[in-house]
C-alpha atoms as a PDB file:
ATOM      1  CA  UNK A   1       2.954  50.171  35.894  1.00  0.00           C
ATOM      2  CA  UNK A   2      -0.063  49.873  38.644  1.00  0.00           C
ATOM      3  CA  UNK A   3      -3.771  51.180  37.233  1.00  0.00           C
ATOM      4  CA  UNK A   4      -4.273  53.418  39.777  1.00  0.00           C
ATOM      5  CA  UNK A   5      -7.684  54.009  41.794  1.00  0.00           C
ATOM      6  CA  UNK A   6     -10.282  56.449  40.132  1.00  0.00           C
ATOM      7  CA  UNK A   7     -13.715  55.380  42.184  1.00  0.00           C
ATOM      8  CA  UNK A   8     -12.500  54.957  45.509  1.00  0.00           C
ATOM      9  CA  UNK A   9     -14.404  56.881  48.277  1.00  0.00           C
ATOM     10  CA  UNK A  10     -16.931  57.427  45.231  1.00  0.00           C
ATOM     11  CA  UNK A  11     -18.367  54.349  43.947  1.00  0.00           C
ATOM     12  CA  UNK A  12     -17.036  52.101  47.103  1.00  0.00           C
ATOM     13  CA  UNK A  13     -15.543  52.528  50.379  1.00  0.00           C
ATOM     14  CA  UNK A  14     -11.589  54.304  50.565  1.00  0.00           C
ATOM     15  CA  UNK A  15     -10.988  51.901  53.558  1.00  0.00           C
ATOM     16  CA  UNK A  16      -9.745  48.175  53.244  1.00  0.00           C
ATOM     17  CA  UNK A  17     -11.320  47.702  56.536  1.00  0.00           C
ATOM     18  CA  UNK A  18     -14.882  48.917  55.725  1.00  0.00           C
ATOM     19  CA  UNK A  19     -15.063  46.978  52.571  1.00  0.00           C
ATOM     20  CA  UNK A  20     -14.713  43.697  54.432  1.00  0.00           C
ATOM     21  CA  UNK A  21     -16.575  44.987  57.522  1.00  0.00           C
ATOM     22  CA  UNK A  22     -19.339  45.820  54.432  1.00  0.00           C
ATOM     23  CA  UNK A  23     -18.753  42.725  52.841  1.00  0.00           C
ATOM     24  CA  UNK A  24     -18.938  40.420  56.318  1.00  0.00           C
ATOM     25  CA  UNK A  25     -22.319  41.866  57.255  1.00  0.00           C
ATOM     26  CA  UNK A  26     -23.879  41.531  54.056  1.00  0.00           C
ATOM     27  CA  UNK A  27     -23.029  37.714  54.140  1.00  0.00           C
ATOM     28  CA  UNK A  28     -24.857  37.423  57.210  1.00  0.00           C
ATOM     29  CA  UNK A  29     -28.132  38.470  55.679  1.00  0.00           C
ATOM     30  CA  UNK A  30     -28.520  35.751  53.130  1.00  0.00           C
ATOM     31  CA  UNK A  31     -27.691  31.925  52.339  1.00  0.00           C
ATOM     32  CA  UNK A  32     -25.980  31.142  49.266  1.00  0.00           C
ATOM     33  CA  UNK A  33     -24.562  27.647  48.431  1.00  0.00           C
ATOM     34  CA  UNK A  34     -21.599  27.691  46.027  1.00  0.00           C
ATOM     35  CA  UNK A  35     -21.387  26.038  42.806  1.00  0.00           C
ATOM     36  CA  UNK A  36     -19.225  26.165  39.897  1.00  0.00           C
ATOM     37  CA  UNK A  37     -20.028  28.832  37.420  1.00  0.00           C
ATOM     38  CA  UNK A  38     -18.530  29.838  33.748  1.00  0.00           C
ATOM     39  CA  UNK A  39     -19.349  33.472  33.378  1.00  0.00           C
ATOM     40  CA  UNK A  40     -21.543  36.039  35.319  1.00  0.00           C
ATOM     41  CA  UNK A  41     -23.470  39.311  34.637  1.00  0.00           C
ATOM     42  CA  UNK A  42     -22.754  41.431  37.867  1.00  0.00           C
ATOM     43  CA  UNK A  43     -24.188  45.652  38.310  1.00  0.00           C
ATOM     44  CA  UNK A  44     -21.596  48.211  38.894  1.00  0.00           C
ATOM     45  CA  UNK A  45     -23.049  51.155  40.584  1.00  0.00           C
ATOM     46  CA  UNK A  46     -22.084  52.360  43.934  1.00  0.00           C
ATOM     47  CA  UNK A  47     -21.720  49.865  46.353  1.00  0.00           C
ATOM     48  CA  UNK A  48     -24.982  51.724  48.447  1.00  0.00           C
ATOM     49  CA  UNK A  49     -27.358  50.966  45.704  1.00  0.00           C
ATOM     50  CA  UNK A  50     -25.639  48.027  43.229  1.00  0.00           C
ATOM     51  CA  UNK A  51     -23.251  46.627  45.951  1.00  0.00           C
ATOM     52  CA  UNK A  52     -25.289  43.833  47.634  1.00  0.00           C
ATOM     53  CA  UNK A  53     -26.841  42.635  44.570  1.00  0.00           C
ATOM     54  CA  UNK A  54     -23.537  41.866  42.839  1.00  0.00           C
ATOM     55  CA  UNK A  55     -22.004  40.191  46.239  1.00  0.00           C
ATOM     56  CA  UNK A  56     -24.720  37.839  46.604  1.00  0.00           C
ATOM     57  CA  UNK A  57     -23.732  36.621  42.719  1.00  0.00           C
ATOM     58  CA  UNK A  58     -19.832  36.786  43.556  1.00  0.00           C
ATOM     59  CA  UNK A  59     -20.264  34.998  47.063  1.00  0.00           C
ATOM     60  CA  UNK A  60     -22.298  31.843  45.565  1.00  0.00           C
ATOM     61  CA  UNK A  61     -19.411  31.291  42.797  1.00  0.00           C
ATOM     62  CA  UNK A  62     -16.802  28.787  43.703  1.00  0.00           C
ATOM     63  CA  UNK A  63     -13.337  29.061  42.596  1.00  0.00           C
ATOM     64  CA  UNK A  64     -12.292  26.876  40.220  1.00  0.00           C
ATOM     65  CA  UNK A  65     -10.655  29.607  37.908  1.00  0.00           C
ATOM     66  CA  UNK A  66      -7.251  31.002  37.758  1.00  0.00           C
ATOM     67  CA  UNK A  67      -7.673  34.136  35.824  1.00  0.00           C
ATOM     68  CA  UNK A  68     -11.126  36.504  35.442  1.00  0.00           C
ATOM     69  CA  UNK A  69     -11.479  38.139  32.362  1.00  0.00           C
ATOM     70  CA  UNK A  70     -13.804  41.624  33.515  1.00  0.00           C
ATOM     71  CA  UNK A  71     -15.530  43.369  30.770  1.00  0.00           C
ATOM     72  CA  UNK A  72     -17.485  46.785  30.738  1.00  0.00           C
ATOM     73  CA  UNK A  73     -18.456  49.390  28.916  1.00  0.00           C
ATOM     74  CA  UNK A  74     -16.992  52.567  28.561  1.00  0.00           C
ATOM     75  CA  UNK A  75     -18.780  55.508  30.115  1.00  0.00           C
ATOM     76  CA  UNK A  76     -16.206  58.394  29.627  1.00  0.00           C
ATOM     77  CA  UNK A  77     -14.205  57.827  26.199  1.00  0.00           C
ATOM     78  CA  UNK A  78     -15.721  57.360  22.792  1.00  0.00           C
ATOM     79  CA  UNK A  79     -13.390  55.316  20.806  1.00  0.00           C
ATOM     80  CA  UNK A  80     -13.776  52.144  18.384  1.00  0.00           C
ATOM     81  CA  UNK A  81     -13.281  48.528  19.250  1.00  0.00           C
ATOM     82  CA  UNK A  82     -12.161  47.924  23.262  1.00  0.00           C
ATOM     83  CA  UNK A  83      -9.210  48.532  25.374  1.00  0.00           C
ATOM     84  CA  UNK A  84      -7.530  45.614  27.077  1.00  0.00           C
ATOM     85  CA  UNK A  85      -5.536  46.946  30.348  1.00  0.00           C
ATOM     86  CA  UNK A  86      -1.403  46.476  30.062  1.00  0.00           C
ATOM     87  CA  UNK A  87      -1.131  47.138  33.283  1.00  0.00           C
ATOM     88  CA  UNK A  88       0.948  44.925  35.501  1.00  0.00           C
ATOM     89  CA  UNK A  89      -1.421  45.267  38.215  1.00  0.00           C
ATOM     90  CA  UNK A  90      -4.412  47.282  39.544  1.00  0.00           C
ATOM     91  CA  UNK A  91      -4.400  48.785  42.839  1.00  0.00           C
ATOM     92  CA  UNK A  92      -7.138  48.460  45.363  1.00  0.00           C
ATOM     93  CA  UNK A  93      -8.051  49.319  48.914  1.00  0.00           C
ATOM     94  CA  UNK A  94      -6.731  46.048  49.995  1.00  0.00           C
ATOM     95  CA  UNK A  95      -3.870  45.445  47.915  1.00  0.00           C
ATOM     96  CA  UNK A  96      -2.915  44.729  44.249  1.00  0.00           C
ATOM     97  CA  UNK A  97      -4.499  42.342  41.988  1.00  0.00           C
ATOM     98  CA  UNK A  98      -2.003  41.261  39.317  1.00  0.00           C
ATOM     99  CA  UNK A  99      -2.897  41.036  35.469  1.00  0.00           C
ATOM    100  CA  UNK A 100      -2.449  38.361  33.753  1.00  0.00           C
ATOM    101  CA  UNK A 101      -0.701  40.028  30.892  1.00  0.00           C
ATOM    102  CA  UNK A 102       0.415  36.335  29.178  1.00  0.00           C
ATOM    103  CA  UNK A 103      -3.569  36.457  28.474  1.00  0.00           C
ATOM    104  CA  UNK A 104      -3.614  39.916  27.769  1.00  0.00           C
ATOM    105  CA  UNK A 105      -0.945  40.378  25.177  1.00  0.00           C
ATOM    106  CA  UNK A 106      -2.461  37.057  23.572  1.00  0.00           C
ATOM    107  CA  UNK A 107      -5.982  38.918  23.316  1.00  0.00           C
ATOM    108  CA  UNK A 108      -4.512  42.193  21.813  1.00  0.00           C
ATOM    109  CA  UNK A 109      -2.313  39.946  19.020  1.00  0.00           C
ATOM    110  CA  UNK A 110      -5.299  37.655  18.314  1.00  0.00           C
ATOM    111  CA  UNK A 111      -7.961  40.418  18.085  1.00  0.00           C
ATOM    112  CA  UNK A 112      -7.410  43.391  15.844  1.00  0.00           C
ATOM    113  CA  UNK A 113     -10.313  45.786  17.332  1.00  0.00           C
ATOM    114  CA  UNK A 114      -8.585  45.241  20.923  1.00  0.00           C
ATOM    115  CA  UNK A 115      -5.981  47.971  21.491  1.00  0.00           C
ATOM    116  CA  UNK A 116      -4.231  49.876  24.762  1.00  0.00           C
ATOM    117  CA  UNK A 117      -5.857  53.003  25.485  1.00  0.00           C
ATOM    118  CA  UNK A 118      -5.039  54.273  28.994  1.00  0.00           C
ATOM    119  CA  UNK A 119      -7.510  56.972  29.618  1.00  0.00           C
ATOM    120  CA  UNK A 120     -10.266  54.517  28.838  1.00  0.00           C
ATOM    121  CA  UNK A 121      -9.314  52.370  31.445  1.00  0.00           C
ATOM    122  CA  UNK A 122     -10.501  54.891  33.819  1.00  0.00           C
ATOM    123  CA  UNK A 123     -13.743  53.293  34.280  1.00  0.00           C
ATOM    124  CA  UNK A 124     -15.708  52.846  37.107  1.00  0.00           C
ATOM    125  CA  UNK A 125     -17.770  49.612  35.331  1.00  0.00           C
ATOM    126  CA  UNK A 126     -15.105  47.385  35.765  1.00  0.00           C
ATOM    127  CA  UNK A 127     -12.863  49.748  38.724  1.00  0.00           C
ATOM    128  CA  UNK A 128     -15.738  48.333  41.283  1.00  0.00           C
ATOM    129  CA  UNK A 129     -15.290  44.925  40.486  1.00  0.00           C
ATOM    130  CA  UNK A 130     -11.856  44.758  41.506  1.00  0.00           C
ATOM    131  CA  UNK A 131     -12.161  45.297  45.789  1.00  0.00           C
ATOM    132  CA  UNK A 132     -14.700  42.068  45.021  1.00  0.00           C
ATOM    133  CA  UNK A 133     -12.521  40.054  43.076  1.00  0.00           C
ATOM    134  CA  UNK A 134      -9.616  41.057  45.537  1.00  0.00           C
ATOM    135  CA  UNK A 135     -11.512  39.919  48.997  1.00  0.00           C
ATOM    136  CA  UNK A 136     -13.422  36.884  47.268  1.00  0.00           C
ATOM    137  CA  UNK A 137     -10.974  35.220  44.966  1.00  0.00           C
ATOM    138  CA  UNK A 138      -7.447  35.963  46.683  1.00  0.00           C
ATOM    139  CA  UNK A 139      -4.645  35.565  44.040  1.00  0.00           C
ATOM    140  CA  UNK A 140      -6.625  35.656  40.900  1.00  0.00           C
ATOM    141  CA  UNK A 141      -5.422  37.283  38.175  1.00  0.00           C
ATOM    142  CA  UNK A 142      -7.764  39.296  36.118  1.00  0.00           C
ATOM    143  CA  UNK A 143      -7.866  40.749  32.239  1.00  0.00           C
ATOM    144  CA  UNK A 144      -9.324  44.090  31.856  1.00  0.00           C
ATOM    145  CA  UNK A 145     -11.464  44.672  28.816  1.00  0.00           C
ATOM    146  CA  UNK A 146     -13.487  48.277  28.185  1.00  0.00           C
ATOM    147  CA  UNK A 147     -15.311  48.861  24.999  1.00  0.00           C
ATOM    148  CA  UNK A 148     -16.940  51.424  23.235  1.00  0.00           C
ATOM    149  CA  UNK A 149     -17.989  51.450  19.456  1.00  0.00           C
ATOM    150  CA  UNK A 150     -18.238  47.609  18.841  1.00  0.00           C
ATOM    151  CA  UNK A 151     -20.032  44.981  17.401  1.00  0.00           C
ATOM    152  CA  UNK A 152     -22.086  41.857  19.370  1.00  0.00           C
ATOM    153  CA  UNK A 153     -19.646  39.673  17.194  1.00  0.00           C
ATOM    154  CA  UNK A 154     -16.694  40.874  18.131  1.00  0.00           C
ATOM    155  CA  UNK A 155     -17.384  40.303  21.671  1.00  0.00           C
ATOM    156  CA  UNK A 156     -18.875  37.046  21.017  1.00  0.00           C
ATOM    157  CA  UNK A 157     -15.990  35.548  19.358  1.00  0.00           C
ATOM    158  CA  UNK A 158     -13.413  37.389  22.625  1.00  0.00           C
ATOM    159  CA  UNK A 159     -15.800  35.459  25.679  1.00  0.00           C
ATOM    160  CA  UNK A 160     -16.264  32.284  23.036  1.00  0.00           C
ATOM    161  CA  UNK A 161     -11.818  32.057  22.938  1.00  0.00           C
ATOM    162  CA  UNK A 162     -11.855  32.944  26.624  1.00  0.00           C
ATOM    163  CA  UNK A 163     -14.247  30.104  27.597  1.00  0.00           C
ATOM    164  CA  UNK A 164     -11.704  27.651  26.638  1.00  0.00           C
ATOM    165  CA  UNK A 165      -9.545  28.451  29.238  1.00  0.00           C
ATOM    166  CA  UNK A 166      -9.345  28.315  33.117  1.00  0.00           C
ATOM    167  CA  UNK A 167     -11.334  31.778  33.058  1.00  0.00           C
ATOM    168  CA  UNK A 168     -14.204  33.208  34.542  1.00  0.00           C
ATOM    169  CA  UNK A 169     -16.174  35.917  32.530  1.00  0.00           C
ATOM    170  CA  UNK A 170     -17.245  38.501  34.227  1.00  0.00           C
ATOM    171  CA  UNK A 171     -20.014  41.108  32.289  1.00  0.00           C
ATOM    172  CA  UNK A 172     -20.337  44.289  34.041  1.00  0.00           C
ATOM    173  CA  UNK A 173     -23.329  46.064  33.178  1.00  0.00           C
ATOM    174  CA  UNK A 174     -26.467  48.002  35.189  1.00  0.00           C
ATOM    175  CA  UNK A 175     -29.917  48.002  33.152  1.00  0.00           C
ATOM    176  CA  UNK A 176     -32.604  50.783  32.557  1.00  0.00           C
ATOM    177  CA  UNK A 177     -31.524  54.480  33.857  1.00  0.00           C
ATOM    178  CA  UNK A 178     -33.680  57.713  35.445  1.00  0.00           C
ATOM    179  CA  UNK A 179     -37.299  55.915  34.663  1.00  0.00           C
ATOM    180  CA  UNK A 180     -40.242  55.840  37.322  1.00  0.00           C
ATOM    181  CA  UNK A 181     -39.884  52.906  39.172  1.00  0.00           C
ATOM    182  CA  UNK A 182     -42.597  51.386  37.264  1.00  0.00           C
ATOM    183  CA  UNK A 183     -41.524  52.203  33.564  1.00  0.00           C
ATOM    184  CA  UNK A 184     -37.744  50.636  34.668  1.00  0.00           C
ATOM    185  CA  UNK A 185     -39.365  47.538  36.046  1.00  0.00           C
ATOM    186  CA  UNK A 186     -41.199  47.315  33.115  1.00  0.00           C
ATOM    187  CA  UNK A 187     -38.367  47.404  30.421  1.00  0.00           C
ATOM    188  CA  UNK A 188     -35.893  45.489  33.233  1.00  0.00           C
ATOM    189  CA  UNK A 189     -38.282  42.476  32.789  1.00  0.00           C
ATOM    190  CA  UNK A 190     -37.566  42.465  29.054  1.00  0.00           C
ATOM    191  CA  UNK A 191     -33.641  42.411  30.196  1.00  0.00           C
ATOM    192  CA  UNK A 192     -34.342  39.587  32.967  1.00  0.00           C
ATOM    193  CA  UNK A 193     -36.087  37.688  30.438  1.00  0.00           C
ATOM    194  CA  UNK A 194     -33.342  37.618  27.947  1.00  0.00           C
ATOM    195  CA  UNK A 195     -30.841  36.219  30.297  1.00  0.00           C
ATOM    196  CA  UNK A 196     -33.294  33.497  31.749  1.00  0.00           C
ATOM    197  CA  UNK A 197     -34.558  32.560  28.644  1.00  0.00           C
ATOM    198  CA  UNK A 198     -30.917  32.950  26.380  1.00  0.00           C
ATOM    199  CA  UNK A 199     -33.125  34.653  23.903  1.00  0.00           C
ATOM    200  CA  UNK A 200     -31.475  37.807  22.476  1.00  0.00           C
ATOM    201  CA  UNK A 201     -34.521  39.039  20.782  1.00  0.00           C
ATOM    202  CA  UNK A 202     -36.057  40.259  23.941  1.00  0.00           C
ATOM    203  CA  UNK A 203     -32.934  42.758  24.602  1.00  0.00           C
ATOM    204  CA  UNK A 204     -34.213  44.309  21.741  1.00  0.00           C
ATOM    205  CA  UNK A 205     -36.777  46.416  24.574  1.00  0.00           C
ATOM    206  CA  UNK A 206     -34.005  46.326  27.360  1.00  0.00           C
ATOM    207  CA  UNK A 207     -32.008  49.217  27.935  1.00  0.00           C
ATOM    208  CA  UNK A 208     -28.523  48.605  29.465  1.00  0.00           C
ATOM    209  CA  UNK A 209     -25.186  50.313  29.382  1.00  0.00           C
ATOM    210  CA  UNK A 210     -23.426  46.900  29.384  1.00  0.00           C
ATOM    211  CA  UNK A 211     -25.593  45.577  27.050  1.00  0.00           C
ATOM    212  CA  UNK A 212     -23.363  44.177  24.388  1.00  0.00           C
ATOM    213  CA  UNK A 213     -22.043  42.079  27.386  1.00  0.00           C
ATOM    214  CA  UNK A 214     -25.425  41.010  27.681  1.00  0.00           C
ATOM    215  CA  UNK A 215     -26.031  39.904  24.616  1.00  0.00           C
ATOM    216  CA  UNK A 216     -23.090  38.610  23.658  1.00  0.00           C
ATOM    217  CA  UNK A 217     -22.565  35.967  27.269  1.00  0.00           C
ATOM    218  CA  UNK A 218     -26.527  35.294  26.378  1.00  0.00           C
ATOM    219  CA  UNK A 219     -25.033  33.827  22.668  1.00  0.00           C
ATOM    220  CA  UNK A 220     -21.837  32.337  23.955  1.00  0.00           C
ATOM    221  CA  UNK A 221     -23.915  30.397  26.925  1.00  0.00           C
ATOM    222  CA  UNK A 222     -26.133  28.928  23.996  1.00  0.00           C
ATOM    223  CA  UNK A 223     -23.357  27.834  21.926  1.00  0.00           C
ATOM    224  CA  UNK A 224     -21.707  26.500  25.162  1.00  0.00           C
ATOM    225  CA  UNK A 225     -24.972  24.907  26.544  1.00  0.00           C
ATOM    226  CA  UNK A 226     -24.729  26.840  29.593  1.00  0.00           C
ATOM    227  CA  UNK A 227     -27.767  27.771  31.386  1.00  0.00           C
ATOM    228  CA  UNK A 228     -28.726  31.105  33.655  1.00  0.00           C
ATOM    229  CA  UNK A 229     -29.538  30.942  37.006  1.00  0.00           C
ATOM    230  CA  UNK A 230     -29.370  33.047  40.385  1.00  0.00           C
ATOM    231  CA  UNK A 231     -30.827  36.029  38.638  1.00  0.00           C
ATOM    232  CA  UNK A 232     -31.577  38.784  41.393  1.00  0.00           C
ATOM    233  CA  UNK A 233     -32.836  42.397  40.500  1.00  0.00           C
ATOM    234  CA  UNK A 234     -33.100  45.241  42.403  1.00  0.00           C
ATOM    235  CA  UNK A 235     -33.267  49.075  41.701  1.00  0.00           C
ATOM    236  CA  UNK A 236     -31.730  52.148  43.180  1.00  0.00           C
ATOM    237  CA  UNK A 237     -34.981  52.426  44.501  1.00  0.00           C
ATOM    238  CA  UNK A 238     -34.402  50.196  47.134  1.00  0.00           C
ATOM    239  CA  UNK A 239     -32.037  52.542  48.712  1.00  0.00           C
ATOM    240  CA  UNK A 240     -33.214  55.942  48.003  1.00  0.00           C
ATOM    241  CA  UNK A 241     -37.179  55.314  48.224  1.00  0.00           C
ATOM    242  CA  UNK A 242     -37.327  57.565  45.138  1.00  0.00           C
ATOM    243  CA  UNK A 243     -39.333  56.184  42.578  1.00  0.00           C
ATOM    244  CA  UNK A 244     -39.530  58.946  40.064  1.00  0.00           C
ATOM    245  CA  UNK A 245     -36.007  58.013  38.526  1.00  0.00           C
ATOM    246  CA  UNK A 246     -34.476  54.901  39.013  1.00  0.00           C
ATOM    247  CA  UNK A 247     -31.488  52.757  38.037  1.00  0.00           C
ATOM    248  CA  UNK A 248     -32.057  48.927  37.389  1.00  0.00           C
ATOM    249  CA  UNK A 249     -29.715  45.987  38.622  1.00  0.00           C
ATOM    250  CA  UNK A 250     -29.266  42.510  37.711  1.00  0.00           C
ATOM    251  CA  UNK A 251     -27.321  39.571  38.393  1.00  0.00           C
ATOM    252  CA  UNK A 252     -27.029  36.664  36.977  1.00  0.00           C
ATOM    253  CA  UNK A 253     -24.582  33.566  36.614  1.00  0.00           C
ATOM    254  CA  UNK A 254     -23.805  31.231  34.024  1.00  0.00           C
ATOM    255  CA  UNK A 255     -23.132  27.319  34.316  1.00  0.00           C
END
């Protein structure tokens, strides 16, 4: 069984060929050195507003991972704990990425809150990660997590147990939503702190969707002794040149 496509022609181009035509020309506009990296925070809006700030985080990791693990949160179902994907694959404008369902299966026996809830899976958060992960990291396998109702714990101990493997971590989350350019800015820099700083007292005046991804990479990276780097924040803003309601974005990656 394939997860099928939900966001395409929405959130990110229908057409294998525009994604890397979109994804070539956007290379050309910045330099980026790669480096080996442990977990990243990436946006997941449409690729017009959120799209180059989470490709210039994906294009300066270097792969030295077999599997991903993607986690986001849940914008359509209300459920408790998270849903881990039992797909065998997930289909994307330029071809399947398989699961890794050995790691999969291993996460749903281990952890109790983690169950298989199709519908949920139907999430754009972690949907427009995939035509990424497919055009930057050919023949990766990748774990899909979505959550709902759960605690900063829970996910904690999930990244902690997937750190010791061959995985990447991948947190997909966008920050404040529908403030005036200023007011976002101003409660984004509480977010952008957080994640420079590993302090998870400041996302106590951030406002995020993702942000018990946040929080809980910002507490695995100081029990791991990782440290942040390459944050980059932008705003829908940017694109629209409306500043009376905004959407934040951040990147960041972990090493």
């Amino acid at each position: 069984m394939s997860k099928e496509m939900s966001f395409n022609g929405m959130f990110y181009p229908d057409s294998c060929e525009e994604i890397k035509s979109w994804i070539s020309s956007v290379k050309k506009s910045f330099k980026f050195e790669k480096k080996e990296v442990k977990a990243a925070i990436v946006p997941h809006a449409g690729y017009i507003y959120s799209g180059e700030n989470a490709l210039s985080a994906y294009l300066k990791i270097k792969k030295t991972f077999s599997n991903i693990v993607l986690i986001g949160p849940s914008h359509r179902v209300a459920f408790s704990g998270a849903s881990i994907g039992l797909f065998d694959s997930f289909k994307t404008p330029c071809g399947e990425i398989e699961n890794d369902l050995v790691l999969a299966k291993e996460l749903k026996e281990r952890f109790s809150w983690l169950s298989f809830l199709k519908e949920a899976h139907n999430e754009h958060s972690t949907e427009v990660q995939l035509p990424f992960i497919k055009n930057i990291f050919e023949g990766t396998k990748v774990v899909e997590i979505v959550y709902s109702d759960i605690s900063l714990g829970n996910l904690v101990e999930l990244l902690d147990f997937c750190a010791k493997k061959d995985t990447l971590l991948l947190i997909s989350s966008d920050l404040s939503h529908f403030y005036t350019l200023d007011e976002a800015k101003e409660l984004d820099e509480n977010c952008l702190l957080a994640i420079k700083e590993l302090d998870l007292s400041k996302l106590k005046k951030c406002e995020a969707c993702g942000i018990m991804g946040i929080g809980a990479i910002i507490e695995v990276a100081k029990k791991r002794g990782w440290k942040s780097s390459d944050i980059k924040y932008t705003t829908s803003f940017d694109r629209s040149k409306d500043a009376s309601s905004v959407v934040g974005y951040a990147s960041a990656l972990f090493s």
